[in-house]
C-alpha atoms as a PDB file:
ATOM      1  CA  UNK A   1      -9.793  -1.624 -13.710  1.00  0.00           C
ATOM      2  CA  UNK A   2     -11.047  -4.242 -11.335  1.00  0.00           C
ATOM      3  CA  UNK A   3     -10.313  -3.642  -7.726  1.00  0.00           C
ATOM      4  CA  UNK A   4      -8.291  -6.114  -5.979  1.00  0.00           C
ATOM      5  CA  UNK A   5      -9.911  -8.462  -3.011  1.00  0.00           C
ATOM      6  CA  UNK A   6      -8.051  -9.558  -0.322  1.00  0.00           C
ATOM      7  CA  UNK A   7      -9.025 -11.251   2.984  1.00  0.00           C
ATOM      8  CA  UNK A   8      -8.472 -10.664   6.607  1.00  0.00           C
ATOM      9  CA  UNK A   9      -7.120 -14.600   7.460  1.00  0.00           C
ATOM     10  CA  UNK A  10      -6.973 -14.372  10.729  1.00  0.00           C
ATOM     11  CA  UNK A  11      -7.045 -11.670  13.427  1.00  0.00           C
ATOM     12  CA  UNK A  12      -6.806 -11.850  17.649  1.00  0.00           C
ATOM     13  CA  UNK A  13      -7.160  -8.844  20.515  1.00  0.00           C
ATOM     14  CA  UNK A  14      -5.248  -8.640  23.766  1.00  0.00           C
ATOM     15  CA  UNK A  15      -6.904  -7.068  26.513  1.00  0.00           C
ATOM     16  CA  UNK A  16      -7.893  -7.442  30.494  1.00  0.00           C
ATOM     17  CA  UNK A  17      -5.098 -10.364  30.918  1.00  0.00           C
ATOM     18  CA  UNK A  18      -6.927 -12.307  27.275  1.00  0.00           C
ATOM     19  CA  UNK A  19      -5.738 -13.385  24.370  1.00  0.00           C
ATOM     20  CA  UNK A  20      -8.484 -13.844  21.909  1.00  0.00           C
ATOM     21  CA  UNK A  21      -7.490 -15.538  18.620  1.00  0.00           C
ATOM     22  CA  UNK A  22     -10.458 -15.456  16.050  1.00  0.00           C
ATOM     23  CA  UNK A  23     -13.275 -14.528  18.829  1.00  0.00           C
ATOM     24  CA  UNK A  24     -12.103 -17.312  20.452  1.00  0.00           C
ATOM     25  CA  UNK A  25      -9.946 -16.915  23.606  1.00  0.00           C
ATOM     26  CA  UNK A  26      -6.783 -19.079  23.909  1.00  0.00           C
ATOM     27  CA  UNK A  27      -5.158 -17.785  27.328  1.00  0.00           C
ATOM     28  CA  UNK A  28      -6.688 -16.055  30.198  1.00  0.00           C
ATOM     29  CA  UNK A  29      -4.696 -14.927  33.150  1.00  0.00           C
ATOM     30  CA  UNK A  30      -5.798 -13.783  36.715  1.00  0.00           C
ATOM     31  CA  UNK A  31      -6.373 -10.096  36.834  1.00  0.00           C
ATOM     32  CA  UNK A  32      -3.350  -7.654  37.510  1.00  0.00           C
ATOM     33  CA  UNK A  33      -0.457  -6.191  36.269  1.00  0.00           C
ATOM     34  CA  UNK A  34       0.597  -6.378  32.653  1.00  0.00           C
ATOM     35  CA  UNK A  35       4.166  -7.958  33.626  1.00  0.00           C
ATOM     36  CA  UNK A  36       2.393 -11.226  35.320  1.00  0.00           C
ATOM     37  CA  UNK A  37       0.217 -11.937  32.737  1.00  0.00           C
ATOM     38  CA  UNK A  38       2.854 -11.663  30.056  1.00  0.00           C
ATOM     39  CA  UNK A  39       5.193 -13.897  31.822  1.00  0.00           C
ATOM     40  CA  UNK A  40       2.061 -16.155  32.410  1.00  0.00           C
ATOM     41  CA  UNK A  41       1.367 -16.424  28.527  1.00  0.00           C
ATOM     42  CA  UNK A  42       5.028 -17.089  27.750  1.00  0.00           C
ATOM     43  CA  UNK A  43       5.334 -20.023  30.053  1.00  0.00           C
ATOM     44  CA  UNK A  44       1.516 -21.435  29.187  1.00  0.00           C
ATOM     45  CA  UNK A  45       3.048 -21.528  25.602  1.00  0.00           C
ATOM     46  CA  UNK A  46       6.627 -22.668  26.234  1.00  0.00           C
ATOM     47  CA  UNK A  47       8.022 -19.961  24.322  1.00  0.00           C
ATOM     48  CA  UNK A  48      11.857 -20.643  24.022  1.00  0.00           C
ATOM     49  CA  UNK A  49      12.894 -16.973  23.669  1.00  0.00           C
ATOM     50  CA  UNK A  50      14.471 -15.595  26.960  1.00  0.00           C
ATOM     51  CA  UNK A  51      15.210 -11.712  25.480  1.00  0.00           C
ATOM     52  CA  UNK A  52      10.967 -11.702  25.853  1.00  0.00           C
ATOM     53  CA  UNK A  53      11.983 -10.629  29.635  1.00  0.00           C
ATOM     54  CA  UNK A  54      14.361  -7.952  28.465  1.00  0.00           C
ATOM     55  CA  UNK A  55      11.915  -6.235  26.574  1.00  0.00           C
ATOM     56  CA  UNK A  56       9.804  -3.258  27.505  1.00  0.00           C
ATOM     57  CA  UNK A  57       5.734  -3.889  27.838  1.00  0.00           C
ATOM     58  CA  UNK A  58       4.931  -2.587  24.472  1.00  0.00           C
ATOM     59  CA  UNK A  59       6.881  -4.440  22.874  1.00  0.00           C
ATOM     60  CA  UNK A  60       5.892  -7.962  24.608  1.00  0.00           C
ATOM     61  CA  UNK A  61       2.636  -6.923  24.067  1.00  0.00           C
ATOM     62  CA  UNK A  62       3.631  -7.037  19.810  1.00  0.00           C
ATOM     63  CA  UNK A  63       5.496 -10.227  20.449  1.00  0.00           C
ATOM     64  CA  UNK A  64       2.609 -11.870  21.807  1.00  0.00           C
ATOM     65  CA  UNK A  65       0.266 -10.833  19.376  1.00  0.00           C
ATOM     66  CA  UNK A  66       2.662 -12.069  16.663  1.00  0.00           C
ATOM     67  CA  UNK A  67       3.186 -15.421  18.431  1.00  0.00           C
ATOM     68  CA  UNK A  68      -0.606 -15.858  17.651  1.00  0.00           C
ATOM     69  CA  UNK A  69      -1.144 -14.812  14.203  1.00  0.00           C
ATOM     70  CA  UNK A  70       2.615 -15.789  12.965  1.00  0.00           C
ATOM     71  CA  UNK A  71       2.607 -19.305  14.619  1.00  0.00           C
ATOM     72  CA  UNK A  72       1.829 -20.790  11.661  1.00  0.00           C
ATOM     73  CA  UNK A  73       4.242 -18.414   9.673  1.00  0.00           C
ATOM     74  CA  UNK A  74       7.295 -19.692  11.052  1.00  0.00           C
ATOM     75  CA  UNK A  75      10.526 -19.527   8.581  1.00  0.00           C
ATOM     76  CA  UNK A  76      13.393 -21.547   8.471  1.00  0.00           C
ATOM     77  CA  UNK A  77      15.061 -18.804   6.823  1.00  0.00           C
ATOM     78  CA  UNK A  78      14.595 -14.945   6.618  1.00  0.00           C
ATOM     79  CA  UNK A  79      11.656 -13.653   4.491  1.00  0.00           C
ATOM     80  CA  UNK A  80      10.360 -10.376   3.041  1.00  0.00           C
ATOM     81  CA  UNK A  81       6.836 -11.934   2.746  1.00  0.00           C
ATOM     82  CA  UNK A  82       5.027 -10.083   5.329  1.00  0.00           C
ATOM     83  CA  UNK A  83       5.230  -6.743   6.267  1.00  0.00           C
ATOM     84  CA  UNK A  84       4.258  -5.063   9.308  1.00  0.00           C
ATOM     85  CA  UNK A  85       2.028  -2.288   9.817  1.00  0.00           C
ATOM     86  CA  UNK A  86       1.701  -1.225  13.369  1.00  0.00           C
ATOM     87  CA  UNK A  87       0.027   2.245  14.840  1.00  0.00           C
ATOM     88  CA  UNK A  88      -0.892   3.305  18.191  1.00  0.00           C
ATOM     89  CA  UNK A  89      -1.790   6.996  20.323  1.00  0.00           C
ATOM     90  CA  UNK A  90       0.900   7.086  22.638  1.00  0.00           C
ATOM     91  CA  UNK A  91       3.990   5.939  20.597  1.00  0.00           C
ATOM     92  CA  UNK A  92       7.006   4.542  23.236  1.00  0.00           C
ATOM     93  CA  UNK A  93       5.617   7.013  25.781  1.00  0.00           C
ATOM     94  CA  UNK A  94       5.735   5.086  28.732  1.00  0.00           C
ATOM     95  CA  UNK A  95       9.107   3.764  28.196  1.00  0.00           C
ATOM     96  CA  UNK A  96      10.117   7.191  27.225  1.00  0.00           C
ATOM     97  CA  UNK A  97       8.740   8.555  30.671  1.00  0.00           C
ATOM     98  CA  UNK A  98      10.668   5.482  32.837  1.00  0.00           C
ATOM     99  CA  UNK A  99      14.270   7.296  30.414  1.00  0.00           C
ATOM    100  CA  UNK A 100      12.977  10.378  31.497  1.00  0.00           C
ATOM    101  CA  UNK A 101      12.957   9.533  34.830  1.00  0.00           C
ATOM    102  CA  UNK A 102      16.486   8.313  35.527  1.00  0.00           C
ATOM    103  CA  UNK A 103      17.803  11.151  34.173  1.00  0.00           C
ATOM    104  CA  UNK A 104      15.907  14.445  35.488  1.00  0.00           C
ATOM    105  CA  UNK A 105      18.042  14.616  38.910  1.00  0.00           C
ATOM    106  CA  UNK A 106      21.396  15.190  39.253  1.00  0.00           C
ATOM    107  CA  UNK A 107      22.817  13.408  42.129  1.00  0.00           C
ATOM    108  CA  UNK A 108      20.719  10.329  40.484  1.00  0.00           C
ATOM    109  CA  UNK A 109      21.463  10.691  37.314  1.00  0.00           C
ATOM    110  CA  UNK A 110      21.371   6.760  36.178  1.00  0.00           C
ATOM    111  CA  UNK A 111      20.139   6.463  32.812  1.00  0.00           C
ATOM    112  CA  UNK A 112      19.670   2.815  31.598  1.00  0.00           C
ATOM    113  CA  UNK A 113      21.018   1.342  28.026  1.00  0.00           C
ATOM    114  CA  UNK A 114      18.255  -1.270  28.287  1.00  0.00           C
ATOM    115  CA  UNK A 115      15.056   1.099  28.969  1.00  0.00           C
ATOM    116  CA  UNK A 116      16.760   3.929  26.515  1.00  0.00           C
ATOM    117  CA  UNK A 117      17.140   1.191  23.809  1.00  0.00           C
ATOM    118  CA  UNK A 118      12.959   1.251  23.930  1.00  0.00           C
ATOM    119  CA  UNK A 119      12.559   4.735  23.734  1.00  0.00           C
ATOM    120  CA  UNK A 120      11.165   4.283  20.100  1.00  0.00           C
ATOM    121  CA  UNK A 121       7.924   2.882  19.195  1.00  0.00           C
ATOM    122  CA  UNK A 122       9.030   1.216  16.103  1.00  0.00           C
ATOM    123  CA  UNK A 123      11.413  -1.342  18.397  1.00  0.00           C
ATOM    124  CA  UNK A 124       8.499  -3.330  18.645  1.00  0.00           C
ATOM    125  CA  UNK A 125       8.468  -4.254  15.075  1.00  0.00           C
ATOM    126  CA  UNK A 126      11.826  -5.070  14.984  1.00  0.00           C
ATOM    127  CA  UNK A 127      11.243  -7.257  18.053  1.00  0.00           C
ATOM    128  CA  UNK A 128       8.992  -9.148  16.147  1.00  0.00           C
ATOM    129  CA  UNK A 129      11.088  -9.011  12.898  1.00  0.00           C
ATOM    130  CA  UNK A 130      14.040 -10.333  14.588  1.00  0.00           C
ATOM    131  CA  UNK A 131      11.630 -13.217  16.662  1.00  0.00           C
ATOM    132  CA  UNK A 132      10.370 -13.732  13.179  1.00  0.00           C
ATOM    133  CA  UNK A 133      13.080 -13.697  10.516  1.00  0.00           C
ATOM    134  CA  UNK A 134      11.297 -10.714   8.791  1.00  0.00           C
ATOM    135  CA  UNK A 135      13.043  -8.692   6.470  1.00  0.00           C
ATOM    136  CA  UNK A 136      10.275  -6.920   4.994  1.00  0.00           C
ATOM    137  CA  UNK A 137       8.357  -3.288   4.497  1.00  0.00           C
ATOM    138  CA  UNK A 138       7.632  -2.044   7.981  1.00  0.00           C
ATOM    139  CA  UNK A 139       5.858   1.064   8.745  1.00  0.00           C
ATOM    140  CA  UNK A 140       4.870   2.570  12.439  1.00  0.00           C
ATOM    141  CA  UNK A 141       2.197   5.261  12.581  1.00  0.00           C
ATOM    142  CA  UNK A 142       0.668   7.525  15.847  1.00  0.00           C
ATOM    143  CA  UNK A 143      -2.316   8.493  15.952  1.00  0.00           C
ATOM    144  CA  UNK A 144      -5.045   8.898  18.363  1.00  0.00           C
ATOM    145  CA  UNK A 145      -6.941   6.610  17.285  1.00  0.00           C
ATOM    146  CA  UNK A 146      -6.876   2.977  15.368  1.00  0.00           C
ATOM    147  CA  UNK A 147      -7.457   4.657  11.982  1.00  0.00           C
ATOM    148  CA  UNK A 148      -9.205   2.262  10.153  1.00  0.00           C
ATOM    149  CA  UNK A 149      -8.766   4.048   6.504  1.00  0.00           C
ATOM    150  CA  UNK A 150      -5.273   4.766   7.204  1.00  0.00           C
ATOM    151  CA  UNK A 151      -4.530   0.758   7.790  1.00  0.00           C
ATOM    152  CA  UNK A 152      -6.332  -0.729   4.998  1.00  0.00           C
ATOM    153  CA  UNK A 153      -5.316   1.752   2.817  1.00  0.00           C
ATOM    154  CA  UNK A 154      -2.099   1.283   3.405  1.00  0.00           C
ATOM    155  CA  UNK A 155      -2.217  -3.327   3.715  1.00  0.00           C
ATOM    156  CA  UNK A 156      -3.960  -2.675  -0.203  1.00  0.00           C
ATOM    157  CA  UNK A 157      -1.279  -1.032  -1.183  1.00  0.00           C
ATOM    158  CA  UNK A 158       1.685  -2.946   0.018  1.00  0.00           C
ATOM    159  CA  UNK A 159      -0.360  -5.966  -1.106  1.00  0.00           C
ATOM    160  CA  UNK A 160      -1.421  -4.224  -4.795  1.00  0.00           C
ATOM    161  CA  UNK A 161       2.547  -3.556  -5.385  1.00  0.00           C
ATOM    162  CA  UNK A 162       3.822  -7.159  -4.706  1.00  0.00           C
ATOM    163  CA  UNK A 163       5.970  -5.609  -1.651  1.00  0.00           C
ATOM    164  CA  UNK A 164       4.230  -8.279   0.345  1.00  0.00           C
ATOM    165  CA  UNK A 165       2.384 -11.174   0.022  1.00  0.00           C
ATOM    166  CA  UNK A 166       0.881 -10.848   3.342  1.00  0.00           C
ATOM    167  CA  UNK A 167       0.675  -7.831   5.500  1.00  0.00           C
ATOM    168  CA  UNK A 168       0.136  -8.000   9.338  1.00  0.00           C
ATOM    169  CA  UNK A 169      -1.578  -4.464  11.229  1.00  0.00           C
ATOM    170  CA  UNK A 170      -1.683  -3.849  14.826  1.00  0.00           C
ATOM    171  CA  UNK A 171      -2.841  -1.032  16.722  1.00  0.00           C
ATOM    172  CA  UNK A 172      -0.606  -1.916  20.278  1.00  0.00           C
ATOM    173  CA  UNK A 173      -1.401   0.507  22.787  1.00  0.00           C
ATOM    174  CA  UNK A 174       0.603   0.271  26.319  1.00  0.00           C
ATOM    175  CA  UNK A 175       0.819   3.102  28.653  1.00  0.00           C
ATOM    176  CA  UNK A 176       1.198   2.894  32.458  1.00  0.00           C
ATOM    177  CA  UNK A 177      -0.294  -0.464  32.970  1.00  0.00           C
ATOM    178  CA  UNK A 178      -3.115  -0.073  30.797  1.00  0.00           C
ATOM    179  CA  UNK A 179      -2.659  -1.732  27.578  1.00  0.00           C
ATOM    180  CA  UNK A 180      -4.837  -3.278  24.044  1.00  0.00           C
ATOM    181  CA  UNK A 181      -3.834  -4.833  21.045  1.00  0.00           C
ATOM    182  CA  UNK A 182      -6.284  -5.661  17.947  1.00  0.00           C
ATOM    183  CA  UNK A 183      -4.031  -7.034  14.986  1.00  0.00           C
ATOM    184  CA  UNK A 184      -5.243  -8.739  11.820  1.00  0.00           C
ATOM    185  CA  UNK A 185      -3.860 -10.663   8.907  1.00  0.00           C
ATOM    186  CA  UNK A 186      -4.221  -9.584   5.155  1.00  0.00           C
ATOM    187  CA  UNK A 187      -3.509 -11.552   2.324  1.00  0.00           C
ATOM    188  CA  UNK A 188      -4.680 -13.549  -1.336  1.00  0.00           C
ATOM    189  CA  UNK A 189      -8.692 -13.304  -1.118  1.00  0.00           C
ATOM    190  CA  UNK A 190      -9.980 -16.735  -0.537  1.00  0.00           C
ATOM    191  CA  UNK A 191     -13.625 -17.067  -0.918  1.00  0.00           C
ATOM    192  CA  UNK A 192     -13.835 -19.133   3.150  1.00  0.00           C
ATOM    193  CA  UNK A 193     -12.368 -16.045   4.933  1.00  0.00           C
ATOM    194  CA  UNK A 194     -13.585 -12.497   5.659  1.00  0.00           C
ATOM    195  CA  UNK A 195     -12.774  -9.902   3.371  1.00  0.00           C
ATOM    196  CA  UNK A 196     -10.404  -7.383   3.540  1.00  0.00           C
ATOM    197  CA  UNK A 197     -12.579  -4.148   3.877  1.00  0.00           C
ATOM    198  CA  UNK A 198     -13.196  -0.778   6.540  1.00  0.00           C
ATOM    199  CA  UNK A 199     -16.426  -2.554   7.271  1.00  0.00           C
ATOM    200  CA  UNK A 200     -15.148  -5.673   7.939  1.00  0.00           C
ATOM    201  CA  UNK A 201     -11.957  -4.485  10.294  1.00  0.00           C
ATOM    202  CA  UNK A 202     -14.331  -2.082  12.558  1.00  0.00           C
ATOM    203  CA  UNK A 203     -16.577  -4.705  12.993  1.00  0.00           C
ATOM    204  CA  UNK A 204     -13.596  -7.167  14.204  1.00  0.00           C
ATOM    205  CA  UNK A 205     -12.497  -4.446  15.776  1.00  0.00           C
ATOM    206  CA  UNK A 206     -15.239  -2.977  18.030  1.00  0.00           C
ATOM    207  CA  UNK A 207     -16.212  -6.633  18.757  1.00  0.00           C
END
């Protein structure tokens, strides 16, 4: 049986206050802390989406990354078209630490709904579903390390089964301050785009 192609359509990386959308960068900010830089790329792209600023980092960091491969994807109405596959090392651990925090002393025992809300990783997806309209196969995987295998492996088969027609992964890493997205596009091989292979996403990735 012939394996199936598929191409990587588009793909962008987040890092050191940049945006980079197909090698090319689309929004730089001055250097400093996560929380100024995303507020800087939400008002550079007149984002009309004010729960952005209730959000915790990681998953601001997924909604930007989706605002620049899903532009284009936008739905008038909800869709289970593309799925989400997302992965990183330290899962909602920073958020998780901030919970931690305002509950570990008595006499200051304040424990927010807001931050507690974001005490799972997968939130971020659904951040992005909801932004998005997506109603579609979503899967969130730790590891210590942007397994390569793991994420194609998976895109082929959600792709191979018809339970998407497109599939976007993103390893979103945020934890105290430091933070890195790399998240790609799979879908329908076209012969003008890069193909879908391990090769192909290390070398975007590792760029």
């Amino acid at each position: 049986m012939k394996e199936q192609k598929y191409s990587i359509a588009q793909w962008c990386t987040i890092a050191d206050e940049v945006v980079r959308c197909n090698n090319a960068v689309v929004f730089e900010a001055e250097k400093g802390k996560f929380t100024a830089f995303a507020k800087a790329y939400y008002k550079s792209n007149a984002i009309d989406y004010p729960k952005f600023f209730k959000m915790d980092a990681l998953s601001k960091l997924a909604i930007i990354g989706a605002e620049c491969l899903l532009e284009k994807e936008e739905c008038d109405k909800p869709t289970q078209d593309i799925a989400l596959l997302f992965s990183n090392a330290s899962s909602s651990l920073d958020t998780d630490s901030k919970h931690s925090n305002s509950i570990k002393q008595e006499d200051s025992f304040y424990p927010s709904p807001a931050v507690f809300v974001y005490t799972l990783a997968n939130i971020c997806m659904a951040e992005v579903s909801i932004k998005h309209k997506l109603q579609s196969e979503q899967v969130f995987f730790v590891s210590p390390r942007f397994d390569i295998d793991l994420m194609f492996e998976q895109a082929t088969y959600l792709l191979n089964t018809k339970r998407a027609k497109k599939v976007m992964c993103a390893w979103v890493e945020y934890i105290e301050g430091t933070y890195q997205l790399f998240a790609y596009i799979v879908e329908a091989y076209t012969e003008d785009k890069i193909e879908h292979t391990k090769h192909n996403i290390k070398d975007l990735y590792t760029k």
